[in-house]
C-alpha atoms as a PDB file:
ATOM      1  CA  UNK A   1      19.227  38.562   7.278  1.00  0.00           C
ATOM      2  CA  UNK A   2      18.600  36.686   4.393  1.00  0.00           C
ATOM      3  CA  UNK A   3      15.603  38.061   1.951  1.00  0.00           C
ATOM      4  CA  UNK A   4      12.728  35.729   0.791  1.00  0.00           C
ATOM      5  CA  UNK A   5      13.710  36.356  -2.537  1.00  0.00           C
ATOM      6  CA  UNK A   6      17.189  34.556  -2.430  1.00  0.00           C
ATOM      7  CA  UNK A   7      16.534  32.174   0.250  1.00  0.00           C
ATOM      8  CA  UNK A   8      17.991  28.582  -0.320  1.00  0.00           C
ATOM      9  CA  UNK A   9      14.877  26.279  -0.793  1.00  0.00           C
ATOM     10  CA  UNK A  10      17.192  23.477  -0.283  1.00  0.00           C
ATOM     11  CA  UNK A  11      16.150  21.838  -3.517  1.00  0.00           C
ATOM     12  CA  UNK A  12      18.929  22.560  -6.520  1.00  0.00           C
ATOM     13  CA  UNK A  13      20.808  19.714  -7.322  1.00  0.00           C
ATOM     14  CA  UNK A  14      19.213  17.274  -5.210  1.00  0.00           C
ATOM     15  CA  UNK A  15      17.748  14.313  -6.167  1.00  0.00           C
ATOM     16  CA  UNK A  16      13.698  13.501  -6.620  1.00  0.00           C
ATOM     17  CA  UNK A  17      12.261  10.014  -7.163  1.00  0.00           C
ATOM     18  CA  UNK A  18       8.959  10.251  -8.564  1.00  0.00           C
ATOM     19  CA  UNK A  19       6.344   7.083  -9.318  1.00  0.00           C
ATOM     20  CA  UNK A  20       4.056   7.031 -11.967  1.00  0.00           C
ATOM     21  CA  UNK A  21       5.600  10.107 -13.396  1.00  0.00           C
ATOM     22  CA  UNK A  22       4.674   9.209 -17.003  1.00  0.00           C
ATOM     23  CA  UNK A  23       1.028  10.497 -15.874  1.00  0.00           C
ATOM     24  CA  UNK A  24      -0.466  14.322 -16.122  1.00  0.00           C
ATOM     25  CA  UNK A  25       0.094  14.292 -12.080  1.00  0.00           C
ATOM     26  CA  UNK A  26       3.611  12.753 -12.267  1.00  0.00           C
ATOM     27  CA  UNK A  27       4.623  14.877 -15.548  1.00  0.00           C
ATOM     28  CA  UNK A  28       3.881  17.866 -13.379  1.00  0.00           C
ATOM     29  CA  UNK A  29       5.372  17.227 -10.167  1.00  0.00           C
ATOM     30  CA  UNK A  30       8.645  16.045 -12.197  1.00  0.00           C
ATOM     31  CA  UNK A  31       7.993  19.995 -14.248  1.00  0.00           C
ATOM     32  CA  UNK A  32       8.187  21.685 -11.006  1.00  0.00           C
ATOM     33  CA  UNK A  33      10.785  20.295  -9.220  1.00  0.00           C
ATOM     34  CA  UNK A  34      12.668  20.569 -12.667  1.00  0.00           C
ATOM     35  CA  UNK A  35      12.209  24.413 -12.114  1.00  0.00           C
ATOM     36  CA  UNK A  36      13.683  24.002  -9.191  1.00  0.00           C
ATOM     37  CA  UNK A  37      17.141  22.687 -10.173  1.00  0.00           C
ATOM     38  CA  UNK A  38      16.265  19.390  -8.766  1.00  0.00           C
ATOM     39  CA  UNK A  39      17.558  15.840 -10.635  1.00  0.00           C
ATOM     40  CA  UNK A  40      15.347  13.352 -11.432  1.00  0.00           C
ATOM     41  CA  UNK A  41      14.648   9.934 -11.698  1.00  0.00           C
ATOM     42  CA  UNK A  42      11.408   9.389 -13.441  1.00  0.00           C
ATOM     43  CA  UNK A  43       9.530   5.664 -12.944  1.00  0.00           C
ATOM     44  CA  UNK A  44       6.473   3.769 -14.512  1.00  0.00           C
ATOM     45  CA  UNK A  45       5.559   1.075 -15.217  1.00  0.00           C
ATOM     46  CA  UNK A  46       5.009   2.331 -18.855  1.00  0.00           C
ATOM     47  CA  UNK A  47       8.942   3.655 -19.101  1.00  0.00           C
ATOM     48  CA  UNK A  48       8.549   3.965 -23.035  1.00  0.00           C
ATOM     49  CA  UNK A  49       6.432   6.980 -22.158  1.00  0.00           C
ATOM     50  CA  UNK A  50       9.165   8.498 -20.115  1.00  0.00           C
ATOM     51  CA  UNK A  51      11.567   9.246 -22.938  1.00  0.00           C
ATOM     52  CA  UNK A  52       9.097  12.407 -23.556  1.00  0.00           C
ATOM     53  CA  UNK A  53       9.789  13.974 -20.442  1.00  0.00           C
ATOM     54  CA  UNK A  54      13.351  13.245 -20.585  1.00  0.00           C
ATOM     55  CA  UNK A  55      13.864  14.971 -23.661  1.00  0.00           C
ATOM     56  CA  UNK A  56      11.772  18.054 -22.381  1.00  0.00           C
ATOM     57  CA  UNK A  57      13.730  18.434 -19.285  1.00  0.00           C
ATOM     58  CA  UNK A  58      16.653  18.674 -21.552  1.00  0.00           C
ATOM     59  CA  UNK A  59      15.928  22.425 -21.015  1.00  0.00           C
ATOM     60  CA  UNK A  60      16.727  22.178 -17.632  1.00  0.00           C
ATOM     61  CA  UNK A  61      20.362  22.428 -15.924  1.00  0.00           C
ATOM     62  CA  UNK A  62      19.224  19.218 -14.342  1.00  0.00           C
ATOM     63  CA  UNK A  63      20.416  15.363 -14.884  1.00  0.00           C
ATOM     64  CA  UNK A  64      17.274  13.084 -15.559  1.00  0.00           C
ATOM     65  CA  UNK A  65      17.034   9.546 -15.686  1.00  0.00           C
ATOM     66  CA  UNK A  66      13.804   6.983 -16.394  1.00  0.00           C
ATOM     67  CA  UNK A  67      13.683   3.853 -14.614  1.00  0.00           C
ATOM     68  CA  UNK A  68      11.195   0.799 -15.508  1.00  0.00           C
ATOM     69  CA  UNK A  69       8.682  -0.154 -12.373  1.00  0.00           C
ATOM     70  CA  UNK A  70       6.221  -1.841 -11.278  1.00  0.00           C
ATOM     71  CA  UNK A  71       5.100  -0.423  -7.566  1.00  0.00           C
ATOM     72  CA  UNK A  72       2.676  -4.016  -6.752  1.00  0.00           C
ATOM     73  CA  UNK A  73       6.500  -6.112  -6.796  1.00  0.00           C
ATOM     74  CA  UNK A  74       8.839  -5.563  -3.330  1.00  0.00           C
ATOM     75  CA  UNK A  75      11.872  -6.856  -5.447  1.00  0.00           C
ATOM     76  CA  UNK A  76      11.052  -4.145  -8.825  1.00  0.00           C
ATOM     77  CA  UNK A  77      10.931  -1.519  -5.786  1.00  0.00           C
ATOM     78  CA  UNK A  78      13.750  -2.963  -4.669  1.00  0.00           C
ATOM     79  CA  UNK A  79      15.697  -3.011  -8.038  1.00  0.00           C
ATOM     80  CA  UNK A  80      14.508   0.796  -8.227  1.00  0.00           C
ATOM     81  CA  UNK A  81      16.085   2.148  -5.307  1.00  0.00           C
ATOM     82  CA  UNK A  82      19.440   0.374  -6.109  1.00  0.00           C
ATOM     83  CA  UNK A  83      19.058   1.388  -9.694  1.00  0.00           C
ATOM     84  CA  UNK A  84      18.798   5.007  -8.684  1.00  0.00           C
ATOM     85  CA  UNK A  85      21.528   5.049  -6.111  1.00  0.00           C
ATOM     86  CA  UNK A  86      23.963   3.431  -8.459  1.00  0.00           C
ATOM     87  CA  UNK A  87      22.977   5.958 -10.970  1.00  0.00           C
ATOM     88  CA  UNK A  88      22.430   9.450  -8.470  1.00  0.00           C
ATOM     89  CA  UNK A  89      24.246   7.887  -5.247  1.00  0.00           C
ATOM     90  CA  UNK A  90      21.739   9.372  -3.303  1.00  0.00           C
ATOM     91  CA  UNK A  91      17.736   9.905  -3.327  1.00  0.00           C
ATOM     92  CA  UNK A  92      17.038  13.305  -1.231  1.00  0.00           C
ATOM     93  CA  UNK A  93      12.867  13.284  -2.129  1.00  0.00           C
ATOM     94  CA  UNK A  94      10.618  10.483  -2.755  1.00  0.00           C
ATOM     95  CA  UNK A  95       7.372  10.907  -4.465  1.00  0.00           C
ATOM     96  CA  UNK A  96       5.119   8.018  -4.060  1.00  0.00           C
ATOM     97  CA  UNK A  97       2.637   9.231  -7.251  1.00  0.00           C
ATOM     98  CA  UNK A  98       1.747   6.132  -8.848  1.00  0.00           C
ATOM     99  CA  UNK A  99      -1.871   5.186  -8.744  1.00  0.00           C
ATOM    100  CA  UNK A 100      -5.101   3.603 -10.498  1.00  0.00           C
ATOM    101  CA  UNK A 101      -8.987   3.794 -10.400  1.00  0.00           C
ATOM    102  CA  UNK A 102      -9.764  -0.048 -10.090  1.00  0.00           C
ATOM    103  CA  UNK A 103      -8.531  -2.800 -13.253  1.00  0.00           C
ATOM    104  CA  UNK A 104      -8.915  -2.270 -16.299  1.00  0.00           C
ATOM    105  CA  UNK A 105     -12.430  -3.272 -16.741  1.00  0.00           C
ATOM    106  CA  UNK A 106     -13.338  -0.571 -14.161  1.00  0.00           C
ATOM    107  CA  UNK A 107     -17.000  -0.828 -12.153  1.00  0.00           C
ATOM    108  CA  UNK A 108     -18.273   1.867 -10.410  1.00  0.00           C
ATOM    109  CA  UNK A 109     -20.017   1.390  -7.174  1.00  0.00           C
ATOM    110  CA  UNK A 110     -23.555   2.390  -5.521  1.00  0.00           C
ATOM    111  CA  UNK A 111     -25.057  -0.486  -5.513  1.00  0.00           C
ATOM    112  CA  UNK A 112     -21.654  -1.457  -4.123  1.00  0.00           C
ATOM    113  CA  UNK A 113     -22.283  -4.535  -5.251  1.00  0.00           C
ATOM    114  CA  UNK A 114     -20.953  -3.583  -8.839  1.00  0.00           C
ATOM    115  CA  UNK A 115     -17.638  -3.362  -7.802  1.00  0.00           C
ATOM    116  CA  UNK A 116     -15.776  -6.274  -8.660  1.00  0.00           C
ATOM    117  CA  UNK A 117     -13.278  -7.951  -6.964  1.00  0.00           C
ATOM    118  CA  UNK A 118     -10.729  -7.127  -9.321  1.00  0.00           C
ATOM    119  CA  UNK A 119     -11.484  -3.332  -8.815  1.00  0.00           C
ATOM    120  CA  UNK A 120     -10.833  -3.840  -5.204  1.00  0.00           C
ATOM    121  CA  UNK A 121      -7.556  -5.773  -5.651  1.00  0.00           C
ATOM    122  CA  UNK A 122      -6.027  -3.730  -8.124  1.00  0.00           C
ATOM    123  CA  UNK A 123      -6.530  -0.549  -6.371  1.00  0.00           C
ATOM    124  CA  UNK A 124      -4.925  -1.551  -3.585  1.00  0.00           C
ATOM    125  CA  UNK A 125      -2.185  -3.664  -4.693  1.00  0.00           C
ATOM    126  CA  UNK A 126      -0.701  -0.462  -6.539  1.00  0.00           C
ATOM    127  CA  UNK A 127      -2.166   2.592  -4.584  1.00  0.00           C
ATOM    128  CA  UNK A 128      -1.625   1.592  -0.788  1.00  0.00           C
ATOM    129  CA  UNK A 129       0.783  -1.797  -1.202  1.00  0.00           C
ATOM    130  CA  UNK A 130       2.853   0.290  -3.500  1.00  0.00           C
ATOM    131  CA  UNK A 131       3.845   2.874  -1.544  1.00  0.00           C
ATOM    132  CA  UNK A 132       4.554   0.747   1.264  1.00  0.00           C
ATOM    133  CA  UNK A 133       6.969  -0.919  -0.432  1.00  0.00           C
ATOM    134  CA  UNK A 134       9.015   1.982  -1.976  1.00  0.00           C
ATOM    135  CA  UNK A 135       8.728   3.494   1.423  1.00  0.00           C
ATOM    136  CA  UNK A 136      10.492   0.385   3.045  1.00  0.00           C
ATOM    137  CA  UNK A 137      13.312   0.177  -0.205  1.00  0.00           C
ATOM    138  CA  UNK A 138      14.360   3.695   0.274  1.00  0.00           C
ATOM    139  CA  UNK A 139      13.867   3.541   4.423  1.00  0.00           C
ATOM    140  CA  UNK A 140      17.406   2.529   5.026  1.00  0.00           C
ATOM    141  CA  UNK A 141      18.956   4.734   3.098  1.00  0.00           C
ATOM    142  CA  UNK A 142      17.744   8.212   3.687  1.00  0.00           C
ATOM    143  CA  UNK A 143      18.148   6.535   7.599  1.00  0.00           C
ATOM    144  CA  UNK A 144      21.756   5.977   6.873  1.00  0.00           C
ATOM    145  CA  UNK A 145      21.791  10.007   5.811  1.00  0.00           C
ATOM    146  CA  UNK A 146      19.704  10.720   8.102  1.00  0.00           C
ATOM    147  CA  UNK A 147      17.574  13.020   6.138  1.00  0.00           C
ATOM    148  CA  UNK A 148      14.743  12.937   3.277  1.00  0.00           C
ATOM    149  CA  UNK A 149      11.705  13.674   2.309  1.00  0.00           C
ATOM    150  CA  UNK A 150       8.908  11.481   1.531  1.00  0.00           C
ATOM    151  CA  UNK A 151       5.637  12.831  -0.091  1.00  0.00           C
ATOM    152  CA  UNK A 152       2.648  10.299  -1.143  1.00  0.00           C
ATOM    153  CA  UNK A 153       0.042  11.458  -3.640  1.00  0.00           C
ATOM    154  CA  UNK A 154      -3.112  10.553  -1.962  1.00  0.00           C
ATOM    155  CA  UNK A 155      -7.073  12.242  -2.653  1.00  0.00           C
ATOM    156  CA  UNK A 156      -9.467  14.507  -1.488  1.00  0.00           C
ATOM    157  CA  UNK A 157     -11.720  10.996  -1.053  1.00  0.00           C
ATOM    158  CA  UNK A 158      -9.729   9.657   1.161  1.00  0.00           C
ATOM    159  CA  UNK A 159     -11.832  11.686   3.488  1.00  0.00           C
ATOM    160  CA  UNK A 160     -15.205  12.161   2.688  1.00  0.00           C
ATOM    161  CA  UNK A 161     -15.544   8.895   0.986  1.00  0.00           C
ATOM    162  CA  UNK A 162     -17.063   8.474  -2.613  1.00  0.00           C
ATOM    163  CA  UNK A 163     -20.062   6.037  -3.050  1.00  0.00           C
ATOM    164  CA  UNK A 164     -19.233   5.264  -6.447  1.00  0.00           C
ATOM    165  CA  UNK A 165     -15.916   4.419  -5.996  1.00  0.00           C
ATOM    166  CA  UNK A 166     -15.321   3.401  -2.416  1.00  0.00           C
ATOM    167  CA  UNK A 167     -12.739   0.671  -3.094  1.00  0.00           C
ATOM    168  CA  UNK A 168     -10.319   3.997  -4.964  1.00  0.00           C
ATOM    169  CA  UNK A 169     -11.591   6.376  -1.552  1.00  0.00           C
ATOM    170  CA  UNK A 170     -10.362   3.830   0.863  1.00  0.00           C
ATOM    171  CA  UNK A 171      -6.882   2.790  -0.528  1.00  0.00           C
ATOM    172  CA  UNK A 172      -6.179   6.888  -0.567  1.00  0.00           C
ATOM    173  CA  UNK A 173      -7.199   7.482   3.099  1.00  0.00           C
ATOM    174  CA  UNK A 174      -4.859   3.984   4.095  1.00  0.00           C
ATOM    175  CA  UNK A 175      -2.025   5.962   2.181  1.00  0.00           C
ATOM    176  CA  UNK A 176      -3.045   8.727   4.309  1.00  0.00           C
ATOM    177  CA  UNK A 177      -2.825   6.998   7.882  1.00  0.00           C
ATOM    178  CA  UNK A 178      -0.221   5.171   6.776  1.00  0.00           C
ATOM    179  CA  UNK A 179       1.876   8.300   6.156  1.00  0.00           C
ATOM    180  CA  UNK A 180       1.219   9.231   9.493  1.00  0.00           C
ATOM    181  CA  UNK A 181       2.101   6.168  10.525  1.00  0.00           C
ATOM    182  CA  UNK A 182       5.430   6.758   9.317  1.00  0.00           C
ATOM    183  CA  UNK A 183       6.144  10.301  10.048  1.00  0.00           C
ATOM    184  CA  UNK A 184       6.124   8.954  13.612  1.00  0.00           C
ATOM    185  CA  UNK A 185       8.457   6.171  13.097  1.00  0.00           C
ATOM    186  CA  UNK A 186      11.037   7.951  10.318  1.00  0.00           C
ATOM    187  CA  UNK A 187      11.406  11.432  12.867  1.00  0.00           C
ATOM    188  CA  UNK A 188      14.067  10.274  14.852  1.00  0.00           C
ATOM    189  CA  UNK A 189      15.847  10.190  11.342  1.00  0.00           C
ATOM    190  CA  UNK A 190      14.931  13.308  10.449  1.00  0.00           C
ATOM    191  CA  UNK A 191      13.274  12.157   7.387  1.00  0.00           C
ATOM    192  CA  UNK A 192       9.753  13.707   6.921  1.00  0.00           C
ATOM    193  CA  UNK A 193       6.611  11.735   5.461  1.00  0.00           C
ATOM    194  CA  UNK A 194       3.266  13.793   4.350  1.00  0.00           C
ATOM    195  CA  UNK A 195       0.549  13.367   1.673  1.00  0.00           C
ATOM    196  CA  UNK A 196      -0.825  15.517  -0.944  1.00  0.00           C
ATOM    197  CA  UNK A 197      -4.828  14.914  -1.743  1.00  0.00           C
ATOM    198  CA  UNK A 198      -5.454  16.400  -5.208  1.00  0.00           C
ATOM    199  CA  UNK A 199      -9.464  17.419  -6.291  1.00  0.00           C
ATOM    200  CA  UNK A 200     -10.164  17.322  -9.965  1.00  0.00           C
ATOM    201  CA  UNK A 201      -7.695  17.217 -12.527  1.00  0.00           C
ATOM    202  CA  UNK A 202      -8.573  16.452 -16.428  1.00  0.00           C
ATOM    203  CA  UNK A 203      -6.285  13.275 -16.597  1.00  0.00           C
ATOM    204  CA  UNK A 204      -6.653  10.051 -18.571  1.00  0.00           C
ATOM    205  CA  UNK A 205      -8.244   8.880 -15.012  1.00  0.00           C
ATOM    206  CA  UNK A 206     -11.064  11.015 -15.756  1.00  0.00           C
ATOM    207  CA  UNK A 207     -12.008  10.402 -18.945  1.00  0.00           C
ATOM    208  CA  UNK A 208     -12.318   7.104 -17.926  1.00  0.00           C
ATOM    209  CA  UNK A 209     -14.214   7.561 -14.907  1.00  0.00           C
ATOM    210  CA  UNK A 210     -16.949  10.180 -16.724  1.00  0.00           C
ATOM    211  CA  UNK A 211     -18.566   7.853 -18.952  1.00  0.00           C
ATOM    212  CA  UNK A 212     -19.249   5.617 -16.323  1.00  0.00           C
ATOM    213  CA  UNK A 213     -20.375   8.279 -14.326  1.00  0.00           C
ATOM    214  CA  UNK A 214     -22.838   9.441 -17.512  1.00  0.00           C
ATOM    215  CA  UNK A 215     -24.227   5.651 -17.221  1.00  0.00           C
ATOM    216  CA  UNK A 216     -24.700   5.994 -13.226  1.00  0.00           C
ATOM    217  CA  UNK A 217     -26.362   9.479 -13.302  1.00  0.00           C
ATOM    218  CA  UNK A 218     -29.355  10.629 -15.341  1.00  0.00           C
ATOM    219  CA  UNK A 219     -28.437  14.263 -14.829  1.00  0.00           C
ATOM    220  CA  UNK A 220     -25.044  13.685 -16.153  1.00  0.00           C
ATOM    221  CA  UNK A 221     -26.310  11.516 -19.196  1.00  0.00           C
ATOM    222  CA  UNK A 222     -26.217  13.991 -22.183  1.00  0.00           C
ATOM    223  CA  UNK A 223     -23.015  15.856 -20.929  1.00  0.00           C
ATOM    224  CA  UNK A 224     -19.578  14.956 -22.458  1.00  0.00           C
ATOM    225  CA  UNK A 225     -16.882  13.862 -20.418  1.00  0.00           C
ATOM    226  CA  UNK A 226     -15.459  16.678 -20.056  1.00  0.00           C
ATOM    227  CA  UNK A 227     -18.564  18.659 -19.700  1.00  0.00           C
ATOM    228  CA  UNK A 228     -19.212  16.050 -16.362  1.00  0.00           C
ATOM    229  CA  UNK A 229     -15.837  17.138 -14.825  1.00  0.00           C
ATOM    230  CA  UNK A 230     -16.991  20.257 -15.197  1.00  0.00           C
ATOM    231  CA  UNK A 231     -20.200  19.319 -13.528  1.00  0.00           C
ATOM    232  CA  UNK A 232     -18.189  18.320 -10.607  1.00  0.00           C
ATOM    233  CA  UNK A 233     -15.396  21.009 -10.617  1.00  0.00           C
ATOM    234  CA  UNK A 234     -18.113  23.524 -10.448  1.00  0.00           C
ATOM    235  CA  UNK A 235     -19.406  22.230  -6.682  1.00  0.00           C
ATOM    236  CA  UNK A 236     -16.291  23.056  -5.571  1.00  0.00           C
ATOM    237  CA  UNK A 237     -16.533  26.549  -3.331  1.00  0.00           C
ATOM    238  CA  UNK A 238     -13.334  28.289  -5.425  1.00  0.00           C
ATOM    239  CA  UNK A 239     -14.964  26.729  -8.966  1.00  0.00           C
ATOM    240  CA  UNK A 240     -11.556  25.809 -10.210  1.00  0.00           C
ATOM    241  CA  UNK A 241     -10.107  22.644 -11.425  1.00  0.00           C
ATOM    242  CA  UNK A 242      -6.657  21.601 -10.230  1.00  0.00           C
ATOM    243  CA  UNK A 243      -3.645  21.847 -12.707  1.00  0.00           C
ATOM    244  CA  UNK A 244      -1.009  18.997 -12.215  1.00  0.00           C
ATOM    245  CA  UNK A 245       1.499  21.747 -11.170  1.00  0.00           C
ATOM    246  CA  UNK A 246      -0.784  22.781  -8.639  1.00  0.00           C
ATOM    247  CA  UNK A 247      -0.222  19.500  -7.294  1.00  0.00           C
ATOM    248  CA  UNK A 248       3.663  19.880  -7.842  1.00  0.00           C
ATOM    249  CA  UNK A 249       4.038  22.896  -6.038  1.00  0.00           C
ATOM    250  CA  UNK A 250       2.674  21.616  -2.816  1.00  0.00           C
ATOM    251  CA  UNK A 251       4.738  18.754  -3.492  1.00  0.00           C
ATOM    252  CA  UNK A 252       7.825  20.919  -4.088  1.00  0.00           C
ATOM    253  CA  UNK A 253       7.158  23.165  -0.754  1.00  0.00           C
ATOM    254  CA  UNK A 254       6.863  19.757   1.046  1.00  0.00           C
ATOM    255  CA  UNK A 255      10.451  18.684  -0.232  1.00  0.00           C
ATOM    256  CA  UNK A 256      11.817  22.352   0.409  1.00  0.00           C
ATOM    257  CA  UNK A 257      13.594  23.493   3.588  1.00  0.00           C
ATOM    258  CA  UNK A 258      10.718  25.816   4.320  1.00  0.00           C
ATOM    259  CA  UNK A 259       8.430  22.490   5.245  1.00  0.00           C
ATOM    260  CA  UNK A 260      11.313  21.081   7.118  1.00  0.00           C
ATOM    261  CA  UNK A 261       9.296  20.879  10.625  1.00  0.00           C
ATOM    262  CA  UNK A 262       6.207  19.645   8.738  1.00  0.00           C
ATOM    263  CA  UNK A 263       5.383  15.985   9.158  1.00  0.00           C
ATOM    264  CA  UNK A 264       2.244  13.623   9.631  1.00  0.00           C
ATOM    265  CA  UNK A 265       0.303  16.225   7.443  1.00  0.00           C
ATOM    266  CA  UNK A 266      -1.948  15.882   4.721  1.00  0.00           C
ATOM    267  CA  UNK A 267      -2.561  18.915   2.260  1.00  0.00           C
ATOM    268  CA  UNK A 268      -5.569  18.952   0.152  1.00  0.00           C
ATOM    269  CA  UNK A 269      -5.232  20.893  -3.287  1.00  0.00           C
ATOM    270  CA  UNK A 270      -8.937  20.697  -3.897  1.00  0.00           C
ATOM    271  CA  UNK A 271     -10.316  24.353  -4.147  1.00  0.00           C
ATOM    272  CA  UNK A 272     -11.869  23.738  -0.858  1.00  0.00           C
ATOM    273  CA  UNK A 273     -14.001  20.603  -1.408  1.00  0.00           C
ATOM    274  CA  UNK A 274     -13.221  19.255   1.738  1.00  0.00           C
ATOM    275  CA  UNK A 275     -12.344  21.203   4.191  1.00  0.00           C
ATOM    276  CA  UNK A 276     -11.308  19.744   8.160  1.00  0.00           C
END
């Protein structure tokens, strides 16, 4: 019998795409499968930021790569996958991270009539028409290897809905069905498909989002930023804010042999926020 301690997770030298991987989610799910021995090609649309990680992961017995995209174009998802192949020759893990809040002149909701269109748009053109489309570049071949792992970053709000921002809450819970969606289709191939729903985690997405929550809330209104995630962190039943390698290590146990029967699921790192 094998012990825990030596068992093969199945994820040295393999290969991990990850999306939006320039951001405090993406730079952690990228640190944590780079503890694992995994390779990595690293994508955003803002690639200049990539050259960071790269050098950091130079640490690493790992090969790492950055790769320019933009997730709202079929043909730069496209270009990705056959940019990766060419470079890896295979992609074992894809990690479907990239995401916004709304455009950049961001609205908040409630009445919901403050939301503008743009907001709407936006969110979904890169959160849930995004992942469909690196989903259906790298379909064929993890099909053709019949194997792989694909893990979406969606949100606690995709299921308990957020009444100030209810266009961001409903493009995470589409990524969410439509991962189940395709955990159904991709089985026969062998190729898994789940989501990870992160709580709170003190990213540039916050610190945009707690002014406007400051403006929305009188109770909030003297608070800094950070002191309003706070605020929110400490509803949660554990009281803890989520680190962006909490969110890779449920990504990393989703990639690993030990999930290899797990499919259709969605984990929430959320210190219990939403529980179902």
């Amino acid at each position: 019998m094998i012990s825990m301690q030596n068992r093969e997770r199945g994820l040295k030298k393999k290969l991990a795409l990850i999306t939006g991987a320039s951001g405090a989610i993406g730079h952690g799910i990228a640190r944590c499968f780079a503890e694992e021995g995994t390779n990595l090609a690293l994508a955003d649309l803002r690639d200049d930021e990539l050259l960071d990680l790269k050098e950091e992961f130079k640490n690493f017995d790992i090969e790492t790569q950055c790769f320019s995209l933009d997730v709202k174009k079929q043909e730069s998802c496209d270009k990705l996958v056959q940019d990766v192949l060419k470079e890896f020759g295979k992609i074992d893990f894809l990690v479907n991270n990239a995401g916004v809040l709304g455009s950049s002149d961001l609205s908040l909701g409630m009445p919901m009539e403050d939301i503008a269109d743009s907001d709407w748009d936006e969110t979904y053109q890169v959160n849930t028409r995004g992942v469909f489309f690196l989903c259906k570049s790298v379909v064929d071949h993890m099909r053709s290897s019949n194997s792989g792992r694909i893990i979406n970053i969606a949100s606690r709000a995709a299921f308990d809905g957020r009444e100030f921002i209810p266009h961001y809450a409903a493009s995470k819970a589409a990524v969410v069905s439509l991962s189940q969606s395709l955990a159904k289709e991709l089985a026969s191939s062998r190729i898994t498909v789940n989501s990870v729903c992160p709580g709170l985690i003190w990213s540039d997405m916050w610190k945009k989002l707690s002014p406007l929550y400051k403006k929305k809330n009188p109770e909030l209104k003297e608070m800094s930023s950070r002191e309003v995630f706070d605020f929110f962190v400490q509803q949660t039943p554990l009281n803890l804010e989520q680190t962006p390698e909490d969110i890779g290590r449920a990504v990393t146990f989703l990639a690993s042999e030990d999930a290899r029967t797990i499919t259709g699921q969605s984990i929430l790192v959320d210190s219990g926020s939403v529980m179902r």
